[in-house]
N, C-alpha and C. Protein backbone atom coordinates (compact mmCIF):
# COMPACT_ATOMS: atom_id res chain seq x y z
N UNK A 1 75.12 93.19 135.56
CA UNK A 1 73.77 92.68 135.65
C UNK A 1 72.91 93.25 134.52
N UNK A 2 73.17 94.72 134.17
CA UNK A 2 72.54 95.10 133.12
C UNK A 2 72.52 94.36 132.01
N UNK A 3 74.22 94.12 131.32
CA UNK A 3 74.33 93.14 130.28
C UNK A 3 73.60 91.84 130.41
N UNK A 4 73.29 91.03 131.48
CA UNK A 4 72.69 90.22 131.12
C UNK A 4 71.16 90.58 131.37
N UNK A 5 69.83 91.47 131.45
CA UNK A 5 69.41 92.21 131.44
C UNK A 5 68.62 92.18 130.07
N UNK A 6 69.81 93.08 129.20
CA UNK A 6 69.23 93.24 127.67
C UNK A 6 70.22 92.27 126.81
N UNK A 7 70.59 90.89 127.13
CA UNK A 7 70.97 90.49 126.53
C UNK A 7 69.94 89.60 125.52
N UNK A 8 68.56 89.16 126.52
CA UNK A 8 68.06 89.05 124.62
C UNK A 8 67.50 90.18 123.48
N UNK A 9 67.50 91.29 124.21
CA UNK A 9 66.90 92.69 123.15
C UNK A 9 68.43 92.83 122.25
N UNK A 10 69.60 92.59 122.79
CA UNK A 10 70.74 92.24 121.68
C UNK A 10 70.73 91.54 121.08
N UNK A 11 70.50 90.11 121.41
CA UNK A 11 70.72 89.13 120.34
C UNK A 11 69.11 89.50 119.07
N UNK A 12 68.42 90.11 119.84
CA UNK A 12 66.65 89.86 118.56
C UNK A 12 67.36 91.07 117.69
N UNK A 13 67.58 92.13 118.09
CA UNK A 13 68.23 93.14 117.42
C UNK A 13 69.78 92.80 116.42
N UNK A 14 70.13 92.24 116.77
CA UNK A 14 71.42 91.72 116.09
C UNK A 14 71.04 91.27 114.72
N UNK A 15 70.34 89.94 115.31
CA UNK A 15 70.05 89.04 114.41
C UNK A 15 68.93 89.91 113.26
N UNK A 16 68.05 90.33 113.70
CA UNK A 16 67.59 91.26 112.84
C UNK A 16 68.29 92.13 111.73
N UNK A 17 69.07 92.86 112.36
CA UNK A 17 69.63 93.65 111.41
C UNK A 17 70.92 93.11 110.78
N UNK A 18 71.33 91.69 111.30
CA UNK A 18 72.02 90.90 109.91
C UNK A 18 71.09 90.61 109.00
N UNK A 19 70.00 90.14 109.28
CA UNK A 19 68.87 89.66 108.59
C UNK A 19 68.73 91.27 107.23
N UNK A 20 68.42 92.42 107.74
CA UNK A 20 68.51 93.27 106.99
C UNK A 20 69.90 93.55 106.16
N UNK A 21 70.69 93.11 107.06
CA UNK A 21 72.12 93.72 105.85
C UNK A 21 72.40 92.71 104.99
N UNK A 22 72.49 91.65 104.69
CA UNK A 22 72.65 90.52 104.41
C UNK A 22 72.59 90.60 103.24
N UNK A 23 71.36 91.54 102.53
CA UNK A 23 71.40 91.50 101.15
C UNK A 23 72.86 92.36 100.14
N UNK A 24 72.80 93.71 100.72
CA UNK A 24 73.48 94.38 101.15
C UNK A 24 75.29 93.60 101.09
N UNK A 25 75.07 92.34 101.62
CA UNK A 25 76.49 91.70 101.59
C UNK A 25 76.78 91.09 100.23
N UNK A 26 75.35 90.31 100.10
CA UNK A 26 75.82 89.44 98.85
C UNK A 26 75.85 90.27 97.66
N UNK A 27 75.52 91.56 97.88
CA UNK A 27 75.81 92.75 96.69
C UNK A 27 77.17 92.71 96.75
N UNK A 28 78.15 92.69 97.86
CA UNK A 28 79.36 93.16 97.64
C UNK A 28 80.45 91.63 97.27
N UNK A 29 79.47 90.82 97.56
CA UNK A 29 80.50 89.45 97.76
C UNK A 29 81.13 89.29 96.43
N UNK A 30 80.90 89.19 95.34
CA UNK A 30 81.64 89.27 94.14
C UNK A 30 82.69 90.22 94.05
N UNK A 31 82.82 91.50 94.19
CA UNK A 31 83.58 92.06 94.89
C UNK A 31 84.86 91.80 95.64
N UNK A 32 84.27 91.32 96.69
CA UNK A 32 85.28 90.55 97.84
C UNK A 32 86.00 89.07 96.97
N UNK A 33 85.26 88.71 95.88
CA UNK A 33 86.12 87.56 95.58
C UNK A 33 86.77 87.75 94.87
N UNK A 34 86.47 88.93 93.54
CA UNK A 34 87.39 89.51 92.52
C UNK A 34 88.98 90.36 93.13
N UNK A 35 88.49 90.96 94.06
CA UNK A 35 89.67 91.16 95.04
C UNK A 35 90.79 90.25 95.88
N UNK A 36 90.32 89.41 96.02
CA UNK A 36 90.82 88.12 96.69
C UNK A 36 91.79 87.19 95.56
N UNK A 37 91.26 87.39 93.97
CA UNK A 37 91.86 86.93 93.03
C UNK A 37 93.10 87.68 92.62
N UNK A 38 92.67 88.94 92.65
CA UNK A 38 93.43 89.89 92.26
C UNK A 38 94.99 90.00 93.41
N UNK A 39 94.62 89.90 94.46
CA UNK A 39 95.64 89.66 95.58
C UNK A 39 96.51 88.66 95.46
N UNK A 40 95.86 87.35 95.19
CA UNK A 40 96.54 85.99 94.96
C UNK A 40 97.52 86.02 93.95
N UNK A 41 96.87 86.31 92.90
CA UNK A 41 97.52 86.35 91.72
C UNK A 41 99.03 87.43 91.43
N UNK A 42 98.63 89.10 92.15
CA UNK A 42 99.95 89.47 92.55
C UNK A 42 101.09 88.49 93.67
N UNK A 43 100.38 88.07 94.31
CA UNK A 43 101.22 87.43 95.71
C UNK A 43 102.12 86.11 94.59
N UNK A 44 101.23 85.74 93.82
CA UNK A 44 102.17 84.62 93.13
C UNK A 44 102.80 85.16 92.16
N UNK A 45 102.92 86.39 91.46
CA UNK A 45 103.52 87.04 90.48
C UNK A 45 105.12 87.44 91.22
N UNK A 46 104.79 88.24 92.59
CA UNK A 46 105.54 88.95 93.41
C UNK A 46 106.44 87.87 94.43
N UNK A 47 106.12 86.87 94.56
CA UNK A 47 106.60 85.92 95.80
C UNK A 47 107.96 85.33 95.28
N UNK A 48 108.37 85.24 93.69
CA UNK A 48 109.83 84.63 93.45
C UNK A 48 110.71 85.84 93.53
N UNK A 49 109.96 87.56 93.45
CA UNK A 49 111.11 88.11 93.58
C UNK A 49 111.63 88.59 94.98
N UNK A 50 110.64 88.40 96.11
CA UNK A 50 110.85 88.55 97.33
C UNK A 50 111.07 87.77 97.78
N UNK A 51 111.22 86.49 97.21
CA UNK A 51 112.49 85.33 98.08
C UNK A 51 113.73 85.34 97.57
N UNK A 52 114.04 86.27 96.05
CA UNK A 52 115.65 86.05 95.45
C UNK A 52 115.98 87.29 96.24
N UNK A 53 115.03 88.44 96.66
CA UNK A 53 115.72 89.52 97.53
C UNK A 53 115.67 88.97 99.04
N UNK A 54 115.02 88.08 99.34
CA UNK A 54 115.28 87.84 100.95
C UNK A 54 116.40 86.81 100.68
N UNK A 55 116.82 86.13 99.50
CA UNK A 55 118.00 85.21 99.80
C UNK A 55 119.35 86.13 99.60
N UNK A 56 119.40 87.00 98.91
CA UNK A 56 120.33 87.78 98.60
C UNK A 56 120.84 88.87 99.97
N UNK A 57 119.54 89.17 100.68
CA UNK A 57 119.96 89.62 101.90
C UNK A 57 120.67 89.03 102.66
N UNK A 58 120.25 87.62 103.16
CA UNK A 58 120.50 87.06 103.90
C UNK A 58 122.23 86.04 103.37
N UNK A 59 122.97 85.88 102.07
CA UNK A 59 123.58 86.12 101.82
C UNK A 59 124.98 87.17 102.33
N UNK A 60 124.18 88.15 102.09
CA UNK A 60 125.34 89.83 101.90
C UNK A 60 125.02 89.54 103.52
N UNK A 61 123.89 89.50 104.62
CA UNK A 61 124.52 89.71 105.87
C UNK A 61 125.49 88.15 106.57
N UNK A 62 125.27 87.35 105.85
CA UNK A 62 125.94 86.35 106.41
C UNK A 62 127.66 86.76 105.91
N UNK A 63 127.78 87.08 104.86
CA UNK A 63 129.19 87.34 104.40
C UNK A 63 129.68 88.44 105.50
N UNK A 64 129.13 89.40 105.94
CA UNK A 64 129.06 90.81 106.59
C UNK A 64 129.68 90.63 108.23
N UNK A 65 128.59 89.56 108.65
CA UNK A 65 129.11 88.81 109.83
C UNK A 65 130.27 87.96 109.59
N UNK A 66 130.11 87.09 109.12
CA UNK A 66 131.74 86.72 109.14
C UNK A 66 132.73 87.79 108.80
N UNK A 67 133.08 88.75 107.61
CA UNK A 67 133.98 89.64 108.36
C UNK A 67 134.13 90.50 109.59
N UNK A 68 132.93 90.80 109.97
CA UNK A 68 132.93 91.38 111.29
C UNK A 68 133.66 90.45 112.02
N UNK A 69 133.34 89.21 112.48
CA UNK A 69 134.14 87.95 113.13
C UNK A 69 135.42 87.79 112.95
N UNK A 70 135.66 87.49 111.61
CA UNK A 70 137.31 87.35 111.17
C UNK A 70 138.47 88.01 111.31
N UNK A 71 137.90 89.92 111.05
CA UNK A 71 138.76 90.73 110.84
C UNK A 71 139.51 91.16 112.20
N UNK A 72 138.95 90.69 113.62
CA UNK A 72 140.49 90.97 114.67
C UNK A 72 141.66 90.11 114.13
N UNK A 73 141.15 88.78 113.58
CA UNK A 73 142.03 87.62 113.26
C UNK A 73 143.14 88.02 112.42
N UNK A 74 142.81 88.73 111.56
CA UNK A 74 143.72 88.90 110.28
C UNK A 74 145.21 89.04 110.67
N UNK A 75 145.39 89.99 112.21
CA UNK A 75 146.64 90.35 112.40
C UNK A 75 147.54 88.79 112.39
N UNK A 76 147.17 87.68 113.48
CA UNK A 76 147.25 86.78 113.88
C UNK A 76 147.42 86.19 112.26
N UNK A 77 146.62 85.97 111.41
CA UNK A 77 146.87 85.00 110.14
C UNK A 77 148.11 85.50 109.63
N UNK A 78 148.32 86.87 109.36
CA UNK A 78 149.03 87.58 108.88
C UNK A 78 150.43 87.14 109.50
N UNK A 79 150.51 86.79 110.63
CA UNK A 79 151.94 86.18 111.39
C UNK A 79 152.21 84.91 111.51
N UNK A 80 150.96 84.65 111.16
CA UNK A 80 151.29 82.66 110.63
C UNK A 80 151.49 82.36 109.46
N UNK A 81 151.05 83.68 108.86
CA UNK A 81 151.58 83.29 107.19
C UNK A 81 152.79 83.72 106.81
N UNK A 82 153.58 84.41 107.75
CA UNK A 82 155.24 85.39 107.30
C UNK A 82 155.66 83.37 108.20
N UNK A 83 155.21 83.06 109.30
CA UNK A 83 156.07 82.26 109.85
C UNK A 83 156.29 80.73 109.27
N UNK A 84 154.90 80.46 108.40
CA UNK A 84 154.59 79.48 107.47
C UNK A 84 155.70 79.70 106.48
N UNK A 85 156.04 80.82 105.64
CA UNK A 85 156.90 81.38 104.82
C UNK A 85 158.36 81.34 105.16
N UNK A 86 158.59 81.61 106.48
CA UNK A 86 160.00 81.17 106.46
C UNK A 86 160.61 80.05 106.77
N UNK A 87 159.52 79.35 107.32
CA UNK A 87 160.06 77.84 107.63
C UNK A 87 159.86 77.00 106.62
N UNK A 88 159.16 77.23 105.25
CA UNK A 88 159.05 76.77 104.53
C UNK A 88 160.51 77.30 103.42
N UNK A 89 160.43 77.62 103.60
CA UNK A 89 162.15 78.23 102.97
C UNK A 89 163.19 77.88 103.14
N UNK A 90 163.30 77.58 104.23
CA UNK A 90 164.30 77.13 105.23
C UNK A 90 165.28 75.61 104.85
N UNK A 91 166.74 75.50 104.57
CA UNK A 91 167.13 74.03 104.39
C UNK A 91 166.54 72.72 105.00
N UNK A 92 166.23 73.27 106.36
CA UNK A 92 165.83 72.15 107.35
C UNK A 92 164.36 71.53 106.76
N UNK A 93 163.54 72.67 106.41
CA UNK A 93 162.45 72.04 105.38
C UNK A 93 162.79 71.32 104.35
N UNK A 94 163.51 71.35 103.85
CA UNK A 94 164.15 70.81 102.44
C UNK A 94 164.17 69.46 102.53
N UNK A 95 164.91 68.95 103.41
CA UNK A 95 166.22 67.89 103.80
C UNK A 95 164.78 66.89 103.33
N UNK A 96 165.58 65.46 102.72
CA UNK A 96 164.64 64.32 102.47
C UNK A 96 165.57 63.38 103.41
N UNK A 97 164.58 62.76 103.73
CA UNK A 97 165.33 61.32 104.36
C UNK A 97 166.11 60.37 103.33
N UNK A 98 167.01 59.86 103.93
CA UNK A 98 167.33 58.44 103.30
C UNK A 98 168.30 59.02 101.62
């Protein structure tokens, strides 16, 4: 109940003392825009090399995960490739029709 109370001695007071700072702002606003340039202009200087390092990450962990994935497999390839090898050797592979 209080807040609504002194809620117009806040708003006359508010508005007032934006009214006083105000000048105060547009002192700094050049400032705030020379900064704002200065930001941009790194962000576009800086932004091709932090996407060739976020592609390069994302790269090295995609390769990373798939060996994590693959490598129980290897035993298993490793016995399809001795068994690929001998049946490929083999006369019965050989033989042509006709």
């Amino acid at each position: 109940m209080i807040d609504l109370l002194t809620l117009p001695f806040r708003l006359f007071f508010g508005v007032l003392l934006g009214i006083l700072i105000l000048p105060f702002a547009l002192l700094f606003l050049p400032f705030l825009l020379l900064r704002l340039i200065l930001k941009a202009t790194v962000a576009l200087f800086v932004l091709p090399f932090v996407l060739l390092a976020t592609l390069v990450g994302l790269v090295v962990a995609a390769i990373a995960v798939s060996l994590a994935l693959l490598l129980p497999l290897l035993p298993f390839a490793f016995i399809a490739f001795c068994i690929w090898l001998i049946t490929r050797r083999s006369p019965a592979a050989t033989v042509i029709r006709g």
